[in-house]
PDB file of N, CA and C in Angstrom:
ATOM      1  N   UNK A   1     -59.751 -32.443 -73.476  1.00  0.00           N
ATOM      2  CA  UNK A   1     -59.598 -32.039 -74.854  1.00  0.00           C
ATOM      3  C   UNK A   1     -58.368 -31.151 -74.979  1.00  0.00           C
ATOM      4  N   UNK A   2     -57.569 -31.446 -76.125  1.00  0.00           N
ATOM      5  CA  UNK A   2     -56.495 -30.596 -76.133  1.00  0.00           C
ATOM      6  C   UNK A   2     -56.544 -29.528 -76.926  1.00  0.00           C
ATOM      7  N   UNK A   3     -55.550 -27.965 -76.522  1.00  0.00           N
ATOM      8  CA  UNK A   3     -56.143 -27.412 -77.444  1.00  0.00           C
ATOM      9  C   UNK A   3     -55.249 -27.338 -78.344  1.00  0.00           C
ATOM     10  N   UNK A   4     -55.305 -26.648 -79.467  1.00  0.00           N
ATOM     11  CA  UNK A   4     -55.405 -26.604 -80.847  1.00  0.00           C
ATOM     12  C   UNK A   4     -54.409 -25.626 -80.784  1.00  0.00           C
ATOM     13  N   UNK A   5     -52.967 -25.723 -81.299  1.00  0.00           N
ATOM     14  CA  UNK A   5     -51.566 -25.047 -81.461  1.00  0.00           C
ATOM     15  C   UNK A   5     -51.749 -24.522 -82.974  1.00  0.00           C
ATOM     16  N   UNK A   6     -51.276 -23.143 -83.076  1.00  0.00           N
ATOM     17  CA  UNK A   6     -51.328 -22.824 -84.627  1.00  0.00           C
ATOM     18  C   UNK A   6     -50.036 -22.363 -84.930  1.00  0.00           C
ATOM     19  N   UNK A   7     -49.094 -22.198 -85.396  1.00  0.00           N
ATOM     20  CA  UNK A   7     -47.851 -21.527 -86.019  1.00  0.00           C
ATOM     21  C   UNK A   7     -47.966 -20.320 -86.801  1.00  0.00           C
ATOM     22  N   UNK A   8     -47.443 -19.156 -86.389  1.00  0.00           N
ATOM     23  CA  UNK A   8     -47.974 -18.408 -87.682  1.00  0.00           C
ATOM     24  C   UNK A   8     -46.700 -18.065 -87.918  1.00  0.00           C
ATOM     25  N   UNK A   9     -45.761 -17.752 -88.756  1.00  0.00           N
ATOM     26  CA  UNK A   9     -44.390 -17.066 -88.906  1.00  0.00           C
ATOM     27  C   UNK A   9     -43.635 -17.413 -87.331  1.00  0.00           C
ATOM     28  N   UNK A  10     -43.488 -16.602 -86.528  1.00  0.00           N
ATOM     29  CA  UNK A  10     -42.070 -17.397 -85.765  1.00  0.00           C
ATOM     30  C   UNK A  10     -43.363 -17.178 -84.662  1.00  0.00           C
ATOM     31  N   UNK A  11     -44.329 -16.980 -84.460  1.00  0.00           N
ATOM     32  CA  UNK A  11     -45.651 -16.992 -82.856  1.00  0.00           C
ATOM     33  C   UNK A  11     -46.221 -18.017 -83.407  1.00  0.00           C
ATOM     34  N   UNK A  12     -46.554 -18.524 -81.847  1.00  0.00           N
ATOM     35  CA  UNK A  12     -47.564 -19.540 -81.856  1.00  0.00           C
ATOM     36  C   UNK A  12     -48.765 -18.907 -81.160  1.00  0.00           C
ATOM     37  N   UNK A  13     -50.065 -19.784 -81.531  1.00  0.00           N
ATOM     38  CA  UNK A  13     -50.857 -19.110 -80.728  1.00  0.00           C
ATOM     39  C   UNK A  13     -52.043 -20.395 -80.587  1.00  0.00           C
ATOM     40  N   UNK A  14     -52.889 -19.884 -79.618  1.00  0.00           N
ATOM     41  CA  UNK A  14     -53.948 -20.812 -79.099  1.00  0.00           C
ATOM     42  C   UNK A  14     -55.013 -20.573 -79.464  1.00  0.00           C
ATOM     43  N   UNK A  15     -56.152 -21.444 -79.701  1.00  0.00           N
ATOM     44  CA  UNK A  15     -58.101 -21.306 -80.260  1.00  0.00           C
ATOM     45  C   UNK A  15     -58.551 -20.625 -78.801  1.00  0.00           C
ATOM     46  N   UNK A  16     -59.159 -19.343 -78.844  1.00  0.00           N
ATOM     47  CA  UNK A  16     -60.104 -19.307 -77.936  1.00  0.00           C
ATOM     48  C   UNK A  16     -61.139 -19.670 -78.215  1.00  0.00           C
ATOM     49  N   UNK A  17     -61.751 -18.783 -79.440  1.00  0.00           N
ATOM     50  CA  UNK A  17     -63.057 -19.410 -79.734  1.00  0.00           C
ATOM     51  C   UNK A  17     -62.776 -19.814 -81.328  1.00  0.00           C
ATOM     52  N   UNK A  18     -64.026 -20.641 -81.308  1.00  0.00           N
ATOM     53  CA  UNK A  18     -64.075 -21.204 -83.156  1.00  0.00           C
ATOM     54  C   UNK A  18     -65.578 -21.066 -83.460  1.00  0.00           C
ATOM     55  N   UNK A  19     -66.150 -20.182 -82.856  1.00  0.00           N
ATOM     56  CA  UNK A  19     -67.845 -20.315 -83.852  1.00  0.00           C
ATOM     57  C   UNK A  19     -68.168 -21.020 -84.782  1.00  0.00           C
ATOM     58  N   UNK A  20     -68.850 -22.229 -85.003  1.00  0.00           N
ATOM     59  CA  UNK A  20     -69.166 -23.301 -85.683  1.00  0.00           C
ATOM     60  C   UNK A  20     -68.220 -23.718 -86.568  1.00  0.00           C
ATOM     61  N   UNK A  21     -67.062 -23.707 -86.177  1.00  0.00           N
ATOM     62  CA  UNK A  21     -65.723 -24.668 -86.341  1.00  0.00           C
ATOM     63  C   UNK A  21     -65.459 -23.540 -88.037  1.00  0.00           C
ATOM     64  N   UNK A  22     -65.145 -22.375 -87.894  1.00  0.00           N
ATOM     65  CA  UNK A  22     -65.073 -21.905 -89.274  1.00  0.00           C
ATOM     66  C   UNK A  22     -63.422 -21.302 -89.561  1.00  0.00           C
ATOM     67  N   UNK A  23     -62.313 -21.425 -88.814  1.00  0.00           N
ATOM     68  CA  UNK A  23     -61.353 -21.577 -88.675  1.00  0.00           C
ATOM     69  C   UNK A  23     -60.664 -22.474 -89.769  1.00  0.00           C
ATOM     70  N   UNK A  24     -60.500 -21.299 -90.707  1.00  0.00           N
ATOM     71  CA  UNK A  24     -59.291 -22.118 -91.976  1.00  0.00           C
ATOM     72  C   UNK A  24     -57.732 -22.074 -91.860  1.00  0.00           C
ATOM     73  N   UNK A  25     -56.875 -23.208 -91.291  1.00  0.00           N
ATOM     74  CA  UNK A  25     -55.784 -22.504 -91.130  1.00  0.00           C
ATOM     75  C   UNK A  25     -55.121 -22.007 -92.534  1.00  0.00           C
ATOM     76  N   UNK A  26     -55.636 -22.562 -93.500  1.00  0.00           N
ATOM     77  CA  UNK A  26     -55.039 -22.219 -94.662  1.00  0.00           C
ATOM     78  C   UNK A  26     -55.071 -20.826 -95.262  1.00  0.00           C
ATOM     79  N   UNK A  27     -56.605 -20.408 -95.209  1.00  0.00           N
ATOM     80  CA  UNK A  27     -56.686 -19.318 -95.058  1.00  0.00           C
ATOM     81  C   UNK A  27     -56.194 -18.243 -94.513  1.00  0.00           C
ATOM     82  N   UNK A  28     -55.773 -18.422 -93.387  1.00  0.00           N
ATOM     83  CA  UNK A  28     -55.402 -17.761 -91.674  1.00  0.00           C
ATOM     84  C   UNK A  28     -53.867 -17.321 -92.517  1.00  0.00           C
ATOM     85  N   UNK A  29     -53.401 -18.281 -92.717  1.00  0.00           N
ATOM     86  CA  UNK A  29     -51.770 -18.383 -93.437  1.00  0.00           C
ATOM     87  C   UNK A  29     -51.459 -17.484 -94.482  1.00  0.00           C
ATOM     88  N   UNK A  30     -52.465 -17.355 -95.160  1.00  0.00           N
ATOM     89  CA  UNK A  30     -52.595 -16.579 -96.512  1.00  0.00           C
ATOM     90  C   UNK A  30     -52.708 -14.998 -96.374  1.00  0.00           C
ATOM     91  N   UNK A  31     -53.284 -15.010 -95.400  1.00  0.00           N
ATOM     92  CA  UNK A  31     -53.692 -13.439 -94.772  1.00  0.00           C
ATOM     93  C   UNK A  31     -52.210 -13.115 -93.501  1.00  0.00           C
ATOM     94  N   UNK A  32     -52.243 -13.695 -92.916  1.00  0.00           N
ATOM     95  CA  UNK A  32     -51.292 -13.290 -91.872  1.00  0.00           C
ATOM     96  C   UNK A  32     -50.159 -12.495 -91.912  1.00  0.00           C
ATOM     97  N   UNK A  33     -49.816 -11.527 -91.713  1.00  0.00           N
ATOM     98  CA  UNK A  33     -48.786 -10.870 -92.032  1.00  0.00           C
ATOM     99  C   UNK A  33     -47.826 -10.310 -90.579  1.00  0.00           C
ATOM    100  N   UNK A  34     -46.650 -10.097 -90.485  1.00  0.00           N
ATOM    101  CA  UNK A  34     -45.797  -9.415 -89.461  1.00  0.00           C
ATOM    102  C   UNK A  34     -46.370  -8.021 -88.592  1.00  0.00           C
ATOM    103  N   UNK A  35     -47.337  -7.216 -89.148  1.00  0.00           N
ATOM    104  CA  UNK A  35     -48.415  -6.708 -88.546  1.00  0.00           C
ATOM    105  C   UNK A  35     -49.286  -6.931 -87.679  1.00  0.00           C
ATOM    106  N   UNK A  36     -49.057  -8.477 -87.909  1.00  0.00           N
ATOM    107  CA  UNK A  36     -49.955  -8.572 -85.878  1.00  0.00           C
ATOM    108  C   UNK A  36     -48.653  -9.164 -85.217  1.00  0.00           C
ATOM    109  N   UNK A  37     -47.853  -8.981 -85.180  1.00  0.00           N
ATOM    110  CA  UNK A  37     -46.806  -9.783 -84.451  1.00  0.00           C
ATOM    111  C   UNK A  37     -47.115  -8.533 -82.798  1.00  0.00           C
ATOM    112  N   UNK A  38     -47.451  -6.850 -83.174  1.00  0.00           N
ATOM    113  CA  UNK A  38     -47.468  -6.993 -81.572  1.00  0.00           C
ATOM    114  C   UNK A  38     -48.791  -7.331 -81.095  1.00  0.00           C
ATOM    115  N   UNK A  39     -49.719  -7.387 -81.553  1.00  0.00           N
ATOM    116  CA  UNK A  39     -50.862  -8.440 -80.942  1.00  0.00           C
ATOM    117  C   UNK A  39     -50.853  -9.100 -80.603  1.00  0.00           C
ATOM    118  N   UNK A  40     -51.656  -9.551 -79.347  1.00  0.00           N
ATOM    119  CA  UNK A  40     -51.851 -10.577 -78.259  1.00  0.00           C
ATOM    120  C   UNK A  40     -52.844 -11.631 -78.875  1.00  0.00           C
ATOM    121  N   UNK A  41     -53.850 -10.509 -79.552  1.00  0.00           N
ATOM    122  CA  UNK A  41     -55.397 -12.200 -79.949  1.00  0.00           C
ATOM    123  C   UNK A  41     -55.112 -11.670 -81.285  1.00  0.00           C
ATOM    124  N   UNK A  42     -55.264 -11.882 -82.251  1.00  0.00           N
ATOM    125  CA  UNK A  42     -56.338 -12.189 -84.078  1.00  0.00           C
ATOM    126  C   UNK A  42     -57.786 -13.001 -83.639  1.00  0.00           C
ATOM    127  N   UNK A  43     -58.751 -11.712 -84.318  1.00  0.00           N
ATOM    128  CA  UNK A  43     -59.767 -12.240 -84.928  1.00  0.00           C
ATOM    129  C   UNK A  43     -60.428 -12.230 -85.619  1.00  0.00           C
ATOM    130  N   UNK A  44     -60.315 -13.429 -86.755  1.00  0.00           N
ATOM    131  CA  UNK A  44     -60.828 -13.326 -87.703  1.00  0.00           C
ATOM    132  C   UNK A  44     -62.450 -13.352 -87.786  1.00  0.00           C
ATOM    133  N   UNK A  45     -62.837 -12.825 -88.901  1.00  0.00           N
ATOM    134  CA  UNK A  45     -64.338 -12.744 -88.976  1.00  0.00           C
ATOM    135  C   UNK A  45     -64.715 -12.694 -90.620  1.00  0.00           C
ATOM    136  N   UNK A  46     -65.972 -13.917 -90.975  1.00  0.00           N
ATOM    137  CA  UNK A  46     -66.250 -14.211 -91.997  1.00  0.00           C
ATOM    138  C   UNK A  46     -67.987 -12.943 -92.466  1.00  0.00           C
ATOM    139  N   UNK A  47     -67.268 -12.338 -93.568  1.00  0.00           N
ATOM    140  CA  UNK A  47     -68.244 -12.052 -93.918  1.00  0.00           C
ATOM    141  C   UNK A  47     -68.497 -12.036 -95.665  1.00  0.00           C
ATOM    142  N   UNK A  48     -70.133 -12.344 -96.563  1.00  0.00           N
ATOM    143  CA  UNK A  48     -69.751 -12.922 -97.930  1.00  0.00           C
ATOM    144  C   UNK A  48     -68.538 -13.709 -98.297  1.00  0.00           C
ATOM    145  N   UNK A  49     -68.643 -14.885 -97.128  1.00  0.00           N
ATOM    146  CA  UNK A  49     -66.937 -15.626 -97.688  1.00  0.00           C
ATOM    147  C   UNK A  49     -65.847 -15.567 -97.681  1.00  0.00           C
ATOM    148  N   UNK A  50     -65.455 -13.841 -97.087  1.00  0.00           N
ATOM    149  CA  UNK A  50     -64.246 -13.495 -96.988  1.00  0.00           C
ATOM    150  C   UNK A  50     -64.135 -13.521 -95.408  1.00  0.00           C
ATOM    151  N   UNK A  51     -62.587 -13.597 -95.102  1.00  0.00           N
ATOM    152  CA  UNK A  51     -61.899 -14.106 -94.414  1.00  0.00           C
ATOM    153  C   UNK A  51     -61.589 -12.009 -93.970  1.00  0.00           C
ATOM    154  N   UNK A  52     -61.601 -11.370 -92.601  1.00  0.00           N
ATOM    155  CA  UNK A  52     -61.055 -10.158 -92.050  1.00  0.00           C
ATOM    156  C   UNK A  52     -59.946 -10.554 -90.981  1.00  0.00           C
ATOM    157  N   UNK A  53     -59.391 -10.135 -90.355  1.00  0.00           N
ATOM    158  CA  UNK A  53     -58.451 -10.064 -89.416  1.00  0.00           C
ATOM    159  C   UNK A  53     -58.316  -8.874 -88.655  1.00  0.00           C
ATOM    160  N   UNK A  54     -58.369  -8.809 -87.520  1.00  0.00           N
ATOM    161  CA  UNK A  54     -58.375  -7.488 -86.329  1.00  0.00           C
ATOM    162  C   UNK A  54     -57.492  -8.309 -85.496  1.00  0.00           C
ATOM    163  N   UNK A  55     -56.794  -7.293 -84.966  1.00  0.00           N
ATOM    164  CA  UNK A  55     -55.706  -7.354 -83.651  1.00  0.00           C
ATOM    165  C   UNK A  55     -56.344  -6.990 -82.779  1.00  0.00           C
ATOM    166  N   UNK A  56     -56.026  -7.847 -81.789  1.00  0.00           N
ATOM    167  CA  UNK A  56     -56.131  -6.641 -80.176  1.00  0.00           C
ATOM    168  C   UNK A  56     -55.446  -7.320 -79.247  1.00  0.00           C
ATOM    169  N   UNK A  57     -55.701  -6.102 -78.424  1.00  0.00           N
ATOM    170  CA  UNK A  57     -54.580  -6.486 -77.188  1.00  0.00           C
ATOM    171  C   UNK A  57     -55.402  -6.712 -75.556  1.00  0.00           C
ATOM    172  N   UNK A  58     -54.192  -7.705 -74.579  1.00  0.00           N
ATOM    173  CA  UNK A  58     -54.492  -7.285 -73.240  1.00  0.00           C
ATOM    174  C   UNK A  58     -54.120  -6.286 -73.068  1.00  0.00           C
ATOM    175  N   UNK A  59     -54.892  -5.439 -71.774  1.00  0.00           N
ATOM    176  CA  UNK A  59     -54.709  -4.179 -71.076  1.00  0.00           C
ATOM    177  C   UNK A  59     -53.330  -3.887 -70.542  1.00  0.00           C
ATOM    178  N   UNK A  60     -52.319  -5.192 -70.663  1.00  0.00           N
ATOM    179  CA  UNK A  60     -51.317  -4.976 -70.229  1.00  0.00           C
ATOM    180  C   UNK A  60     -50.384  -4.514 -70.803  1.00  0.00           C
ATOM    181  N   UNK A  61     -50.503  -4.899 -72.209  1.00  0.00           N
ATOM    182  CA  UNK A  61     -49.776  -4.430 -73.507  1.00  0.00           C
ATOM    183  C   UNK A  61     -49.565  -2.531 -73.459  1.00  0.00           C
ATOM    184  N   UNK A  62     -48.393  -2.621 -73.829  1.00  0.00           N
ATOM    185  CA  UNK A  62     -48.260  -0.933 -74.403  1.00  0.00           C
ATOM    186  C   UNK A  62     -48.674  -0.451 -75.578  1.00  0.00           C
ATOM    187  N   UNK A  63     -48.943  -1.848 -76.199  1.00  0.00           N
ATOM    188  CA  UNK A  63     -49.789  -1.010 -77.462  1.00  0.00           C
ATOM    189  C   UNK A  63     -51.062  -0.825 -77.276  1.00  0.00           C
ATOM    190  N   UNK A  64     -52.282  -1.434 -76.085  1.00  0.00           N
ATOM    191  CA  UNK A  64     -53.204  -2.031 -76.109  1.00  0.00           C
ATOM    192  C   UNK A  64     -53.889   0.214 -76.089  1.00  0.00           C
ATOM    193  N   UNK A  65     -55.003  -0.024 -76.838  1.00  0.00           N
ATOM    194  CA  UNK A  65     -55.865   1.386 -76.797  1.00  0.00           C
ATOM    195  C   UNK A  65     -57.367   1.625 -76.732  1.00  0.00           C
ATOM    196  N   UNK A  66     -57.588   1.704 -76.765  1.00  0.00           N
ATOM    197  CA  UNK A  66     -59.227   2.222 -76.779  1.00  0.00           C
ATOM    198  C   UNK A  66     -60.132   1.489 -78.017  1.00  0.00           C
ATOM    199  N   UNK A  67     -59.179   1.633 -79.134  1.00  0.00           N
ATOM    200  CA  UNK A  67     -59.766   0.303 -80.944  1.00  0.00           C
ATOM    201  C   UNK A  67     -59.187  -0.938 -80.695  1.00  0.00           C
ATOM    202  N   UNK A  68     -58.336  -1.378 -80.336  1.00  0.00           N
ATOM    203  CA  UNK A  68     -57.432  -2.752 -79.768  1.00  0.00           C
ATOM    204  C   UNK A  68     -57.893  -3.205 -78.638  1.00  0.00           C
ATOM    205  N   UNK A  69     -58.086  -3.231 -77.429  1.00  0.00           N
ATOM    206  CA  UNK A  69     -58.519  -3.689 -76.053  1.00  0.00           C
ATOM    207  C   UNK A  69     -59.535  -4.851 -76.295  1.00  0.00           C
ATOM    208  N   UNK A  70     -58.891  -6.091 -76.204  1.00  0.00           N
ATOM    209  CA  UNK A  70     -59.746  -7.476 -76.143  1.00  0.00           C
ATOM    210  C   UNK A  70     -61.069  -7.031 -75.436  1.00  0.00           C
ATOM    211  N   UNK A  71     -60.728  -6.107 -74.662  1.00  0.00           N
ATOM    212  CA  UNK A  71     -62.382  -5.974 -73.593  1.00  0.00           C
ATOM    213  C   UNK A  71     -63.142  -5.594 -74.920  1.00  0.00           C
ATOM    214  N   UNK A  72     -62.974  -4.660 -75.728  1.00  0.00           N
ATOM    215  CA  UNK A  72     -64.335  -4.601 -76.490  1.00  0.00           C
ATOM    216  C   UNK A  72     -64.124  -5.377 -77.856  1.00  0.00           C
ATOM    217  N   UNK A  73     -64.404  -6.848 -77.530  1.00  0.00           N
ATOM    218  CA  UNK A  73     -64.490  -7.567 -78.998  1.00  0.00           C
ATOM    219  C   UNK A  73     -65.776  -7.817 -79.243  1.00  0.00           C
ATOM    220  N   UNK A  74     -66.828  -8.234 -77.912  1.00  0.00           N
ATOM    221  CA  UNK A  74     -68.125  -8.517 -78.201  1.00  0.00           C
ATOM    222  C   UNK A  74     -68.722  -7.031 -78.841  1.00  0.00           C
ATOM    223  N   UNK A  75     -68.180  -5.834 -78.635  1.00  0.00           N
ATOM    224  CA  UNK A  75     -68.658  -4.454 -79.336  1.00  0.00           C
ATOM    225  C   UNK A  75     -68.386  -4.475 -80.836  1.00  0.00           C
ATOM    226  N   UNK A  76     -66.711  -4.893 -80.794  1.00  0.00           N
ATOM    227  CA  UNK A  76     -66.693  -4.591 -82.276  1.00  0.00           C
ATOM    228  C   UNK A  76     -67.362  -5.713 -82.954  1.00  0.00           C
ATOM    229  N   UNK A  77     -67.545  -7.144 -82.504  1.00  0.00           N
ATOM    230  CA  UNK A  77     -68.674  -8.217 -83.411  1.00  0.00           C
ATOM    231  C   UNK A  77     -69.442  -7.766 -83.408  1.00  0.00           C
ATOM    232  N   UNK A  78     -70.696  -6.858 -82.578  1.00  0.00           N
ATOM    233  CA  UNK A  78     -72.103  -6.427 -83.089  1.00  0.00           C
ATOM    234  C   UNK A  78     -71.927  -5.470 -83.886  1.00  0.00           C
ATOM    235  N   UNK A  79     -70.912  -4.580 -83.715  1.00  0.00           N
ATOM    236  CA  UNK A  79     -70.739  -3.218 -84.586  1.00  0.00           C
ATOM    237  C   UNK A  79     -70.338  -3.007 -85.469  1.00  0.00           C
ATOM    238  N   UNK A  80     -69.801  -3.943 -85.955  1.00  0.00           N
ATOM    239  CA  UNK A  80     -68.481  -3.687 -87.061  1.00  0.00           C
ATOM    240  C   UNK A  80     -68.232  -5.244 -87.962  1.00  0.00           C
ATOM    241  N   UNK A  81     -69.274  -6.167 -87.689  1.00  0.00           N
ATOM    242  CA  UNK A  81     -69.460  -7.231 -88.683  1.00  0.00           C
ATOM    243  C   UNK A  81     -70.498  -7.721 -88.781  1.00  0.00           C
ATOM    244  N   UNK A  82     -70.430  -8.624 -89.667  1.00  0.00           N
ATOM    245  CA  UNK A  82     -71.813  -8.985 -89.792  1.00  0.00           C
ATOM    246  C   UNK A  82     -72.547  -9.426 -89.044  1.00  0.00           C
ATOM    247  N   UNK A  83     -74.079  -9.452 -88.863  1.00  0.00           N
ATOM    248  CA  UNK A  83     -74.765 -10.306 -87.806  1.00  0.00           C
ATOM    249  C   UNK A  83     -74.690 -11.534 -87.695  1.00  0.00           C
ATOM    250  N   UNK A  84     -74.236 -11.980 -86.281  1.00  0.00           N
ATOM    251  CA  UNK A  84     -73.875 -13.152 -86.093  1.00  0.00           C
ATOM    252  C   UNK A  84     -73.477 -14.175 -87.292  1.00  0.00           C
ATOM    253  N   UNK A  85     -72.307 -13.313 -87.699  1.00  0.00           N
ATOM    254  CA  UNK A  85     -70.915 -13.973 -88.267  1.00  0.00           C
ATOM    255  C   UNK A  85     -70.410 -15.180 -87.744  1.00  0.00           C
ATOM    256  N   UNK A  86     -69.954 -15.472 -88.019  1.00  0.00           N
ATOM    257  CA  UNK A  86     -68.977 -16.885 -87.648  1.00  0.00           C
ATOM    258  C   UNK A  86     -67.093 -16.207 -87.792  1.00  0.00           C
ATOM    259  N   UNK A  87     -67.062 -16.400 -86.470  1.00  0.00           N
ATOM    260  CA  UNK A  87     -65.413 -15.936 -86.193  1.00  0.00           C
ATOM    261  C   UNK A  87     -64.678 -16.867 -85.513  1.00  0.00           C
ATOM    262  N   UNK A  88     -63.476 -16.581 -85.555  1.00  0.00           N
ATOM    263  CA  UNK A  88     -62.826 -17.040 -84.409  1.00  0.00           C
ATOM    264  C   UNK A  88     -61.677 -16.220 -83.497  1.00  0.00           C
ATOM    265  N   UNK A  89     -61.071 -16.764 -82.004  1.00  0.00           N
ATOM    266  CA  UNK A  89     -60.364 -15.821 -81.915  1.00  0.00           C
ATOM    267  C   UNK A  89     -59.002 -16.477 -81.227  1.00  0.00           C
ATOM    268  N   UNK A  90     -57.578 -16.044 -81.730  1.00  0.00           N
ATOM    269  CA  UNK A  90     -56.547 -17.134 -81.131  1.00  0.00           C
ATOM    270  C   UNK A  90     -55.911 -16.058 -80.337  1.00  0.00           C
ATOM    271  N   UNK A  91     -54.962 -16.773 -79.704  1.00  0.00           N
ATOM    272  CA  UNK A  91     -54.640 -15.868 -78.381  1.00  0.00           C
ATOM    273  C   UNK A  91     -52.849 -15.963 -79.028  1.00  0.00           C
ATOM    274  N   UNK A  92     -52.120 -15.469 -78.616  1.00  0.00           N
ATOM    275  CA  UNK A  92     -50.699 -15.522 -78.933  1.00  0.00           C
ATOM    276  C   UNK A  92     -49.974 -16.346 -77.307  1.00  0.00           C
ATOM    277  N   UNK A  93     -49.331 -17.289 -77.287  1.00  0.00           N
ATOM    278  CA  UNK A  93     -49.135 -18.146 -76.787  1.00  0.00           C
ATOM    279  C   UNK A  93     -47.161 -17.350 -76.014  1.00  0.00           C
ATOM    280  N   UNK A  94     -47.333 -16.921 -74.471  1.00  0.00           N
ATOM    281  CA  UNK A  94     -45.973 -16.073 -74.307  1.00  0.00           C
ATOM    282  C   UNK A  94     -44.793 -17.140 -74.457  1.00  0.00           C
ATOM    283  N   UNK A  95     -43.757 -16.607 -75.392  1.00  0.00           N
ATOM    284  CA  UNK A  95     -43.202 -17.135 -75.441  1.00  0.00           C
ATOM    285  C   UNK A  95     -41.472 -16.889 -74.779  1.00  0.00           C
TER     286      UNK A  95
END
């Protein structure tokens, strides 16, 4: 299976996850702004219909911190959205 290339402004990036396929790129497009350009993942998360966006980073990153660190995404999904939401999460592709 191949995966799934997205374009956002001049980054590309890759599907890690798609929780019951809820990944709008249209949406994604509409929201996206030069503000995650130093982010490594976006993940979006649906809650009442709306479309959120969070950055984070690998540990390798100089921006990566303690609210950003990919290690705690399964924290911020129980903590900080809705219950078992439907998200997804793309990775930024090095270019």
């Amino acid at each position: 299976m191949k995966t799934k290339e997205i374009k956002l402004e001049s980054n590309s990036y890759t599907v890690v996850e798609n929780k019951n396929d809820c990944l709008n790129i249209e949406e994604l497009e509409g929201k996206y702004t030069d503000y995650f350009n130093d982010y490594d993942y976006i993940l979006g998360d649906y809650a009442y219909n709306k479309l959120r966006l969070k950055g984070f980073c690998d540990k390798q990153n100089k921006k990566c911190n303690n609210i950003n660190n990919i290690n705690i995404k399964d924290k911020y999904l129980k903590e900080l959205c809705a219950y078992e939401c439907n998200y997804f999460l793309i990775k930024k592709i090095n270019q």
